[in-house]
N, C-alpha and C. Protein backbone atom coordinates (compact mmCIF):
# COMPACT_ATOMS: atom_id res chain seq x y z
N UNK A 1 232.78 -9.97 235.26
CA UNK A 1 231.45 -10.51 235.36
C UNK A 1 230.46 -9.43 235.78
N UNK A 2 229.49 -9.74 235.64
CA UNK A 2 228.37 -8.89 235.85
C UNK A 2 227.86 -8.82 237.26
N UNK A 3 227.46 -7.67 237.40
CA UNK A 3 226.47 -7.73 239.36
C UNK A 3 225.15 -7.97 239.05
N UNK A 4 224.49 -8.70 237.76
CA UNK A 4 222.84 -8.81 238.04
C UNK A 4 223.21 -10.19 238.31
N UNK A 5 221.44 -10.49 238.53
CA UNK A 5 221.46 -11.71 239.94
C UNK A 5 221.65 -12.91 238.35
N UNK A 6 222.12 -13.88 238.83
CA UNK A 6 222.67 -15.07 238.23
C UNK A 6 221.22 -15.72 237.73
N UNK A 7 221.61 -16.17 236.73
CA UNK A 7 220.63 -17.27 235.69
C UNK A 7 221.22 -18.36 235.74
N UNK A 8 220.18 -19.58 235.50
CA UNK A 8 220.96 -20.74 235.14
C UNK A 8 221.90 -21.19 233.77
N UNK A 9 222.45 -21.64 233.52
CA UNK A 9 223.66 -21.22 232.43
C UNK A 9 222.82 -21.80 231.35
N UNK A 10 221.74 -22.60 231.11
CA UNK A 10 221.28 -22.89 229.84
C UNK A 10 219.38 -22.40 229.99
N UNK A 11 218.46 -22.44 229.56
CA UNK A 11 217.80 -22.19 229.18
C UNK A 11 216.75 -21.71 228.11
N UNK A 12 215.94 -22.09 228.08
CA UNK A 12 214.16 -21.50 227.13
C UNK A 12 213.42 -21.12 227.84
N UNK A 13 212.94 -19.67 227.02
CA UNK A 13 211.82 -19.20 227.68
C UNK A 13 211.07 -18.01 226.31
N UNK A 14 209.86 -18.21 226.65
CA UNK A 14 208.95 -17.49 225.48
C UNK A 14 208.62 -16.13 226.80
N UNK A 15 209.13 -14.92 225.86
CA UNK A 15 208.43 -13.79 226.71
C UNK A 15 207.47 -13.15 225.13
N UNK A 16 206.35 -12.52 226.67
CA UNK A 16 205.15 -12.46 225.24
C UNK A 16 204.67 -11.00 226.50
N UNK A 17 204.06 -10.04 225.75
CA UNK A 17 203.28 -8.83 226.66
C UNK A 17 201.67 -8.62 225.75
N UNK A 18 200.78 -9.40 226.62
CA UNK A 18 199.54 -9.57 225.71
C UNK A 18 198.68 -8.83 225.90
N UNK A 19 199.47 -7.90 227.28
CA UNK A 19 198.64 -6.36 227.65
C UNK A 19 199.92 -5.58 228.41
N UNK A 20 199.75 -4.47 229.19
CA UNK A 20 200.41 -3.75 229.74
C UNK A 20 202.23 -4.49 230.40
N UNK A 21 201.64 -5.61 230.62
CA UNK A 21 202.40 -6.67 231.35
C UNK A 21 203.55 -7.92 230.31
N UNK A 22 204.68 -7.67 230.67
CA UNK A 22 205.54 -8.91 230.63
C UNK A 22 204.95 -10.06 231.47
N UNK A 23 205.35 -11.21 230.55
CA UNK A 23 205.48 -12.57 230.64
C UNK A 23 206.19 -13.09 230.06
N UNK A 24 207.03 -14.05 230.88
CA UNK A 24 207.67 -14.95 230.54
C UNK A 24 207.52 -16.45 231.28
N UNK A 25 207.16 -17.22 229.94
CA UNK A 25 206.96 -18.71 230.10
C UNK A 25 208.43 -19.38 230.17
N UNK A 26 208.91 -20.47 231.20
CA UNK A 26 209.99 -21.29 230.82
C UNK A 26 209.41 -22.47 229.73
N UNK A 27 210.24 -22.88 228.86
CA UNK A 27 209.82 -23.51 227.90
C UNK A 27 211.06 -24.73 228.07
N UNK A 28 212.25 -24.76 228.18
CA UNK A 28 213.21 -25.84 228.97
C UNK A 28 214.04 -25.03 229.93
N UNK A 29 214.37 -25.78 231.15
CA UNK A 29 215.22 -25.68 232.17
C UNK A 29 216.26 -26.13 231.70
N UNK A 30 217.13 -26.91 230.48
CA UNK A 30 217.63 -26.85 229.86
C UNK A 30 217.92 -26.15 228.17
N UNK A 31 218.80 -25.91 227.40
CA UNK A 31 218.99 -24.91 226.17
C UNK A 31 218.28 -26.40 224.98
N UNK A 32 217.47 -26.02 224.80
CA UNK A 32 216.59 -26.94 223.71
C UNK A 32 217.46 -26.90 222.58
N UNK A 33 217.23 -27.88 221.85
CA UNK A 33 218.37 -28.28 220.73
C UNK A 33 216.91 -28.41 219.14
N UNK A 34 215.61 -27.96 219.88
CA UNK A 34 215.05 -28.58 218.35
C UNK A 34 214.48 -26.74 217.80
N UNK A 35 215.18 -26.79 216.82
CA UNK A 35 214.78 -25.20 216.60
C UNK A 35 213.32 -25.54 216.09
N UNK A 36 212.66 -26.61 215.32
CA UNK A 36 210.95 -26.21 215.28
C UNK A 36 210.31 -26.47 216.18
N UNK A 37 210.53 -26.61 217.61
CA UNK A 37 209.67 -26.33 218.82
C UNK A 37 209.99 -25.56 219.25
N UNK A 38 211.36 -24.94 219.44
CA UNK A 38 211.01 -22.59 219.38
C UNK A 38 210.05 -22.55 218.34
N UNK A 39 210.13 -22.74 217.04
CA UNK A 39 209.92 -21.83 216.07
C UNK A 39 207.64 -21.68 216.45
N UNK A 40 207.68 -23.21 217.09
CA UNK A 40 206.32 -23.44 217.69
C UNK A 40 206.12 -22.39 218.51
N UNK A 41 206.68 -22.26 219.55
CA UNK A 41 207.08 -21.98 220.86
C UNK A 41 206.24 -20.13 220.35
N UNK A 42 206.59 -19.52 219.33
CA UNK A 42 206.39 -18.37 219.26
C UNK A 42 204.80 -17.90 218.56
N UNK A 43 203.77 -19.07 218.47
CA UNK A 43 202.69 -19.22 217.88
C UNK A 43 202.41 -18.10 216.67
N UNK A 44 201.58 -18.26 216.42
CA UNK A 44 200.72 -17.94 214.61
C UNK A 44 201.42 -16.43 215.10
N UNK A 45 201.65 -15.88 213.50
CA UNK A 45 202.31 -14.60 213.40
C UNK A 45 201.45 -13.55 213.27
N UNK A 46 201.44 -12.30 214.10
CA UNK A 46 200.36 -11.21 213.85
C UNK A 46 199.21 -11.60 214.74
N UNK A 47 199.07 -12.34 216.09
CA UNK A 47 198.60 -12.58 216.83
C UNK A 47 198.53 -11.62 217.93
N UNK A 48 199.66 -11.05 218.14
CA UNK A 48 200.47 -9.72 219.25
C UNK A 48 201.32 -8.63 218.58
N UNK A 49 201.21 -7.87 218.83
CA UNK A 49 202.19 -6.75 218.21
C UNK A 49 202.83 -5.67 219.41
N UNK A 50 204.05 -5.79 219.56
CA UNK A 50 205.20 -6.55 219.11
C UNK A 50 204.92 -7.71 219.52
N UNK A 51 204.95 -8.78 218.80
CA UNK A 51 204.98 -10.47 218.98
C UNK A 51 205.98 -10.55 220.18
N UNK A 52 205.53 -12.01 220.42
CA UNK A 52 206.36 -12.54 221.52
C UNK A 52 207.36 -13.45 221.17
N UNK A 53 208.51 -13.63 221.43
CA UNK A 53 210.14 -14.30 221.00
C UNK A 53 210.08 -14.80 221.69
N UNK A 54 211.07 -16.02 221.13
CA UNK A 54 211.74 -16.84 222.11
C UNK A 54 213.05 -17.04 222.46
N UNK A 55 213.52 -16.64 223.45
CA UNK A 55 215.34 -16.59 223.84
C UNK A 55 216.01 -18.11 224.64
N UNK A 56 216.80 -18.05 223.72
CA UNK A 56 217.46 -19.82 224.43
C UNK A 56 219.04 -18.96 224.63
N UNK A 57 219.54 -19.84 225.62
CA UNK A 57 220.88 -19.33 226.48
C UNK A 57 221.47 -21.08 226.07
N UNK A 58 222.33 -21.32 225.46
CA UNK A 58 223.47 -22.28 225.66
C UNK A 58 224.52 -22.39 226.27
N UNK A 59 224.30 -23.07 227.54
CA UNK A 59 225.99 -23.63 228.07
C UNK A 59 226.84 -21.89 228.39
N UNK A 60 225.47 -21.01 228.80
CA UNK A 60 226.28 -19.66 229.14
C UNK A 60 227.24 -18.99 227.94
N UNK A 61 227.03 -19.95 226.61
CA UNK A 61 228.33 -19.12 225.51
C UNK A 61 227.54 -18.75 224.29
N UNK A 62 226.30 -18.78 224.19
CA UNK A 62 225.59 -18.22 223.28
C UNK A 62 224.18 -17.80 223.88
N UNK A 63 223.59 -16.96 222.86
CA UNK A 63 222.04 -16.73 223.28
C UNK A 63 221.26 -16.34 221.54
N UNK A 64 220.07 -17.19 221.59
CA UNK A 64 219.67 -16.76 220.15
C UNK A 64 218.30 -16.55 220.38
N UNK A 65 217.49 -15.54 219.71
CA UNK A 65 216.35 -15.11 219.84
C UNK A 65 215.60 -15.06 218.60
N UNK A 66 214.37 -15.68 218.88
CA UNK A 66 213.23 -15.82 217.37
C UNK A 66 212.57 -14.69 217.67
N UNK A 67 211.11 -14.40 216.85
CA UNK A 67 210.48 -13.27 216.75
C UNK A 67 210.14 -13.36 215.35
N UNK A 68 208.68 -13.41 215.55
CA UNK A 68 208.22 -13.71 214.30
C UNK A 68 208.24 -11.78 213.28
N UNK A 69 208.44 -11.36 211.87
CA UNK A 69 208.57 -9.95 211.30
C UNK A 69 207.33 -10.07 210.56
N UNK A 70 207.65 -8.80 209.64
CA UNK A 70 206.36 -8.33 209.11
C UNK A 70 206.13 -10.02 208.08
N UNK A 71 205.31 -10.07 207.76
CA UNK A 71 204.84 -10.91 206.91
C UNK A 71 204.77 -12.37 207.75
N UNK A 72 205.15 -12.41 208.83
CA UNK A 72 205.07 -13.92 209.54
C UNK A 72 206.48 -14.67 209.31
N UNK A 73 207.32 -13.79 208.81
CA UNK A 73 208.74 -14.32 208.43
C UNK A 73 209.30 -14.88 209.84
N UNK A 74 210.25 -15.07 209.87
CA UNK A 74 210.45 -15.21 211.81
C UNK A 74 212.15 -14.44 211.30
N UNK A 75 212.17 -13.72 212.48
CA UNK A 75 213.81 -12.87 212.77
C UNK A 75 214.43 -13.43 213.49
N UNK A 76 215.49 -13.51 213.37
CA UNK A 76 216.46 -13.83 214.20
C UNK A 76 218.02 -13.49 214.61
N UNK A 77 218.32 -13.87 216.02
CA UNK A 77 219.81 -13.06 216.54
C UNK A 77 220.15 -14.30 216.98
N UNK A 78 221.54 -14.24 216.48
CA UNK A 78 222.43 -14.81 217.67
C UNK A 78 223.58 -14.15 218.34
N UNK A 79 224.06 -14.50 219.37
CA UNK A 79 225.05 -13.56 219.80
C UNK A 79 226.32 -13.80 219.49
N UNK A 80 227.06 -14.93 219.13
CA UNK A 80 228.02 -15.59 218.24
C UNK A 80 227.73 -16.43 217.42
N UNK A 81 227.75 -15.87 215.97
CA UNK A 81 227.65 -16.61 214.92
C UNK A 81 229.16 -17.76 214.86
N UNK A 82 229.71 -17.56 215.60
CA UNK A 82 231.01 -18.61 215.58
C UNK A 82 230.66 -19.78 216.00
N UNK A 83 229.43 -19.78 216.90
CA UNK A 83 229.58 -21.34 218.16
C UNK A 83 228.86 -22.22 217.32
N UNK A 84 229.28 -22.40 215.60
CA UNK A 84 228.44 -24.01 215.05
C UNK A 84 228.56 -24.73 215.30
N UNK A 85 229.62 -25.23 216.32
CA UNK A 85 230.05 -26.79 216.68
C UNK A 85 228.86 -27.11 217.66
N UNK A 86 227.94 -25.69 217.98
CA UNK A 86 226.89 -26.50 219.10
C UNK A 86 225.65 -26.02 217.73
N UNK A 87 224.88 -27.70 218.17
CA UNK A 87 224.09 -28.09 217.17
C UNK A 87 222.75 -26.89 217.19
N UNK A 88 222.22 -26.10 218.14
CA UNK A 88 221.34 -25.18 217.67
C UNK A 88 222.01 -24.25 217.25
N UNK A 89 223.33 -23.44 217.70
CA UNK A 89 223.55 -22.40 216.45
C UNK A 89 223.85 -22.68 215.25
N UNK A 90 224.26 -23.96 214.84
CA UNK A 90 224.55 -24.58 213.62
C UNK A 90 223.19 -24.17 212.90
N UNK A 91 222.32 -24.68 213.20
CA UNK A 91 221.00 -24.90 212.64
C UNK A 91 219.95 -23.46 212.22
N UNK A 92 220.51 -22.59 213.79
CA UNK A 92 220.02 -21.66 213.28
C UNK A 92 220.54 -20.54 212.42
N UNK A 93 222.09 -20.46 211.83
CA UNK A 93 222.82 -19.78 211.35
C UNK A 93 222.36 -20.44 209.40
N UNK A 94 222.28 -21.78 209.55
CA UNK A 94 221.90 -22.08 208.45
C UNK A 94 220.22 -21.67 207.97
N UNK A 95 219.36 -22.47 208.94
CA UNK A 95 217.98 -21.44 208.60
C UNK A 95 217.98 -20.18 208.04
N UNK A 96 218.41 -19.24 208.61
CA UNK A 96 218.37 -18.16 208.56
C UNK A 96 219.09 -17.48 207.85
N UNK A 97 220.17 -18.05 207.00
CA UNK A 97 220.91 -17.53 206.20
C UNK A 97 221.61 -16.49 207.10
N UNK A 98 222.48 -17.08 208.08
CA UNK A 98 222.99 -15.77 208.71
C UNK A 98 224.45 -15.95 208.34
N UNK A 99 225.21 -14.52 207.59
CA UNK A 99 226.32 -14.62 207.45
C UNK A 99 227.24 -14.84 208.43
N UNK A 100 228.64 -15.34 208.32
CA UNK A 100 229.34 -15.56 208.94
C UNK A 100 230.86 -15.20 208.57
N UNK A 101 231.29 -14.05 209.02
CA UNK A 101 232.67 -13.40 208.27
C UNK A 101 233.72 -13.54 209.33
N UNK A 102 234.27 -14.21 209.17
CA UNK A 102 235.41 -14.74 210.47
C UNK A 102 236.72 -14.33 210.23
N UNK A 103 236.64 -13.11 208.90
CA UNK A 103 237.89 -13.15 208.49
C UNK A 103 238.31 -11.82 210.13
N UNK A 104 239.14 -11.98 210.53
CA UNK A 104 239.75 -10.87 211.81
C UNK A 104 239.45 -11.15 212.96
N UNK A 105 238.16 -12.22 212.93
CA UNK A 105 237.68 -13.09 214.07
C UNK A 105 238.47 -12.55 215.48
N UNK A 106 237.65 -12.05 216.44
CA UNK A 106 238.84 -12.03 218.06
C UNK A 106 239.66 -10.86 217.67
N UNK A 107 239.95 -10.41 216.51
CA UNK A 107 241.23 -9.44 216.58
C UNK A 107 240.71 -8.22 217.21
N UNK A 108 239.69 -7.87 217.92
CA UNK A 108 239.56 -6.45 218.24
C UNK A 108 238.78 -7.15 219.64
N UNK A 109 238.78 -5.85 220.55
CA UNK A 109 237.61 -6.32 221.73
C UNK A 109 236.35 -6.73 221.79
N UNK A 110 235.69 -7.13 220.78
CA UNK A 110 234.65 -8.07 221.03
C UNK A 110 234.68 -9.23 221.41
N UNK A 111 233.76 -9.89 221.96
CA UNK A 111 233.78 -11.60 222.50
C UNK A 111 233.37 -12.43 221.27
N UNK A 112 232.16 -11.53 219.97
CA UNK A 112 231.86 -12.91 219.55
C UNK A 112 231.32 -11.97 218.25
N UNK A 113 230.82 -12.36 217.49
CA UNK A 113 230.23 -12.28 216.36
C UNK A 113 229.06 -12.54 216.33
N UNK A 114 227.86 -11.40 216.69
CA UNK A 114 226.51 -11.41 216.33
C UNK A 114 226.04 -11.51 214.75
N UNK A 115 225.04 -12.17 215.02
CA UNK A 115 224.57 -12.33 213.51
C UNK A 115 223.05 -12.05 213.61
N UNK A 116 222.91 -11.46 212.46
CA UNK A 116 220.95 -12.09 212.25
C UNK A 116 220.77 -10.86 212.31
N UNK A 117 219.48 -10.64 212.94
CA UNK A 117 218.55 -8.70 213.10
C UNK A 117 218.96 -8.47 214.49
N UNK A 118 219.98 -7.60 214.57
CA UNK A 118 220.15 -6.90 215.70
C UNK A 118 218.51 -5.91 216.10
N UNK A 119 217.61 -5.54 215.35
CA UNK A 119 216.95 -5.05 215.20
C UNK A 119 215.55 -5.54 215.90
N UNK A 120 215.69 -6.90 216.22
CA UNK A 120 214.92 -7.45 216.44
C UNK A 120 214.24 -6.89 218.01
N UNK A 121 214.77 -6.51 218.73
CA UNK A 121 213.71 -5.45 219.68
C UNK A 121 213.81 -4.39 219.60
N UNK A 122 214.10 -3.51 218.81
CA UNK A 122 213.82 -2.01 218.24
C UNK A 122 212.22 -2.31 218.43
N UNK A 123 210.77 -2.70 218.40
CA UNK A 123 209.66 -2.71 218.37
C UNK A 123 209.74 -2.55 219.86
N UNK A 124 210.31 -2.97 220.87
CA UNK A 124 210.32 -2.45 222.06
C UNK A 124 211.25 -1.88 222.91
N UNK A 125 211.76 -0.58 221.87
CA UNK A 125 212.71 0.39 222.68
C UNK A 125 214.02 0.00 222.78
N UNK A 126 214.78 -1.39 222.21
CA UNK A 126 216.27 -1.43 222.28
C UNK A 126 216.87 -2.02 220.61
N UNK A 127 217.08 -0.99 219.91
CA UNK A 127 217.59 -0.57 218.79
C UNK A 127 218.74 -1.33 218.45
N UNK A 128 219.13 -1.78 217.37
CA UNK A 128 220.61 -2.24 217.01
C UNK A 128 221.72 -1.40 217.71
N UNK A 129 222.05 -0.39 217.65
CA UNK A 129 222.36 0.28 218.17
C UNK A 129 223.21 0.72 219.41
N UNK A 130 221.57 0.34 220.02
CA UNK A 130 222.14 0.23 221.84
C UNK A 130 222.38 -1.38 222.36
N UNK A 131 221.84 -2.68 221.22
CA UNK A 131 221.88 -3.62 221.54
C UNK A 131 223.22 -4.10 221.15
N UNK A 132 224.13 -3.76 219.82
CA UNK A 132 225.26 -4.26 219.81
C UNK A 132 226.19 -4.10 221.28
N UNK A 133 226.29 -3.06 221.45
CA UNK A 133 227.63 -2.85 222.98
C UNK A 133 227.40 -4.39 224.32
N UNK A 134 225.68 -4.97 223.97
CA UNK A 134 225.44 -5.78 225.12
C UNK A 134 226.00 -7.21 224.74
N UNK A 135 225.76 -7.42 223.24
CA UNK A 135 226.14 -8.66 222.66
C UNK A 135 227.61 -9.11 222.25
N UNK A 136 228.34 -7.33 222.18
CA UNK A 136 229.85 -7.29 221.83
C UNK A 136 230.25 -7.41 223.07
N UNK A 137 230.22 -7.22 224.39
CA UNK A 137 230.83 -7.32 225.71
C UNK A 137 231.69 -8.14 225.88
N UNK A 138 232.76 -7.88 226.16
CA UNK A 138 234.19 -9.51 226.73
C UNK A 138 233.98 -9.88 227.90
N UNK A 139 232.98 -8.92 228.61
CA UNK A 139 233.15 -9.55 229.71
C UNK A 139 231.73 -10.10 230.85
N UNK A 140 231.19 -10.61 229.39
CA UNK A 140 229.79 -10.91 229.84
C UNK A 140 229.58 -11.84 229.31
N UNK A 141 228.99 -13.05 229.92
CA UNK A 141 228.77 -14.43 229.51
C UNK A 141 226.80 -14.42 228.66
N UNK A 142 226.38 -15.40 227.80
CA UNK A 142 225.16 -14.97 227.37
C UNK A 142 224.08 -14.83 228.36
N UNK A 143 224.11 -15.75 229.27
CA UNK A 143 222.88 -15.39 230.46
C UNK A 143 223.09 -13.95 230.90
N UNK A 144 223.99 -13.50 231.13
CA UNK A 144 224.20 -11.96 231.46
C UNK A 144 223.55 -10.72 230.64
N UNK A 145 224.40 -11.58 228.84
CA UNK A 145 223.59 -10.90 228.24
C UNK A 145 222.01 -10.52 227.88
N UNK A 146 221.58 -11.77 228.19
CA UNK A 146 219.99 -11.67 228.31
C UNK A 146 219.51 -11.10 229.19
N UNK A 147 220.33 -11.03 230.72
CA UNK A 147 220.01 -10.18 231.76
C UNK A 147 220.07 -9.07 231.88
N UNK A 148 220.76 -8.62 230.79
CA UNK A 148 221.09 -6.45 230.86
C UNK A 148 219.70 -6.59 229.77
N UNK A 149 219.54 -7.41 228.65
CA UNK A 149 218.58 -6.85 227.87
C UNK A 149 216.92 -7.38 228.25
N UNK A 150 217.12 -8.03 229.46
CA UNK A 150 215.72 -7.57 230.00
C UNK A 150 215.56 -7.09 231.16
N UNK A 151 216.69 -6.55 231.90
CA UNK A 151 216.56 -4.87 232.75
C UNK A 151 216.04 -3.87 231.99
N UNK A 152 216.78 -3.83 230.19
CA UNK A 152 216.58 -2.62 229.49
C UNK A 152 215.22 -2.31 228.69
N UNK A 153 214.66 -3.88 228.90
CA UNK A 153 213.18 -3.89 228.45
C UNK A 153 211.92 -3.74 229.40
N UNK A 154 212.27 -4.46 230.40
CA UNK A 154 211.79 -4.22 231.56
C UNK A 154 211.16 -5.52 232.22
N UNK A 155 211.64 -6.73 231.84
CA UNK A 155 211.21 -8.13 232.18
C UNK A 155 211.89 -8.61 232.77
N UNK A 156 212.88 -8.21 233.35
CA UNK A 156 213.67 -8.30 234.44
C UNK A 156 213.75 -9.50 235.30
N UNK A 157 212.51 -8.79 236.36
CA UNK A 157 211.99 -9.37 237.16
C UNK A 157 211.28 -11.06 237.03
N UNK A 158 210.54 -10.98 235.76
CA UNK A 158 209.95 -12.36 235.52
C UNK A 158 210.79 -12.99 234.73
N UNK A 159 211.80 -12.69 234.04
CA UNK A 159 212.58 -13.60 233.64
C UNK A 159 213.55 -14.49 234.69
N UNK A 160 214.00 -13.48 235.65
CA UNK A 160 214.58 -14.23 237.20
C UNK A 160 213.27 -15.08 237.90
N UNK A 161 212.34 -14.73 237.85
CA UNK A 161 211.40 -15.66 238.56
C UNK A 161 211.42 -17.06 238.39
N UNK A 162 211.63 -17.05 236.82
CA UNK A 162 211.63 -18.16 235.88
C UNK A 162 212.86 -19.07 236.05
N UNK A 163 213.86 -18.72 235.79
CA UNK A 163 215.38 -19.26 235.53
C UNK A 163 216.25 -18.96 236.34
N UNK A 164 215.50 -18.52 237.46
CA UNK A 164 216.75 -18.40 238.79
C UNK A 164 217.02 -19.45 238.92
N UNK A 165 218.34 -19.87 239.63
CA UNK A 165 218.87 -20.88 239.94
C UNK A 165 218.32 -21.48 241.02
C-alpha cells in the first residue's frame, strides 16, 4: 500500500486550473454511475487550455478520467479496462471505443489493463510514459492511483481537501 494520506474509496471530482492555480470541485462523495453528467461535469470544449477533466474512483478498483481533445472530442482513461461488470466502466469502454485485449490478462506484474489515452495529461507534464508505471502498479489501489498522479501534477493538496475521509 501506499504512504500518501488516504482518499475515500469512491468518488467525483472536476479539477480545472483557470489561472496559475488548481481546483478541484467534488462533484459526488460517491463514484457516479451516469457518464453524461461527467461528460457535463467537464463544460463547453476550448473554454481552458489544458481543459479541465473529470476523475471518478470506483469502489477503490478503478479510476477513469474525461478531458475534453482537440476538436471538443472528449479523451479518455481508464485504469482497468477489465472491471465491465461495474456499470460505469462498462459504459465508458463502450463510448469510447476502448479496446480490450485480455488475451494474457494477469500473466505478467501488472494489476490491470489501462485503456483509452494514456496521454491524456501529457498537456500538463505527465506523459504516457511516466503515467503507465502509476496505472500498472500491483500494489496500488485506484484512489492511490489518483493520489501519486496529483502529487505529480501538483493538486495534491486540493484534491485531499476535497475527498479526505
Amino acid at each position: 500500500m501506499s504512504d500518501a494520506p488516504e482518499l475515500r474509496p469512491s468518488f467525483a471530482v472536476r479539477v480545472s486550473r483557470p489561472d496559475a492555480r488548481w481546483q478541484v470541485e467534488l462533484l459526488a462523495s460517491d463514484a457516479a454511475d451516469e457518464l453524461p453528467a461527467l461528460e457535463h461535469a467537464l463544460g463547453e470544449p476550448g473554454t481552458e487550455w489544458p481543459g479541465p477533466f473529470v476523475v471518478v474512483v470506483d469502489s477503490r478498483l478503478y479510476f477513469v478520467v474525461l478531458r475534453h481533445g482537440p476538436g471538443g472530442m472528449v479523451r479518455a482513461l481508464i485504469s482497468d479496462a477489465t472491471m465491465q461488470e461495474w456499470l460505469l466502466a462498462a459504459e465508458v469502454v463502450e463510448r469510447y471505443g476502448i479496446a480490450v485485449d485480455t488475451d494474457g490478462a494477469f500473466d505478467d506484474d501488472e494489476s490491470g489493463w489501462p485503456g483509452g489515452d494514456l496521454d491524456v495529461f501529457a498537456d500538463d507534464g505527465l506523459p504516457a510514459d511516466q503515467l503507465r508505471p502509476i496505472v500498472t502498479a500491483d500494489d496500488l489501489w485506484a484512489d492511490e492511483m489518483v493520489a501519486r498522479i496529483a502529487a505529480r501534477l501538483g493538486f495534491a493538496d486540493e484534491l485531499h481537501a476535497v475527498v479526505a475521509p
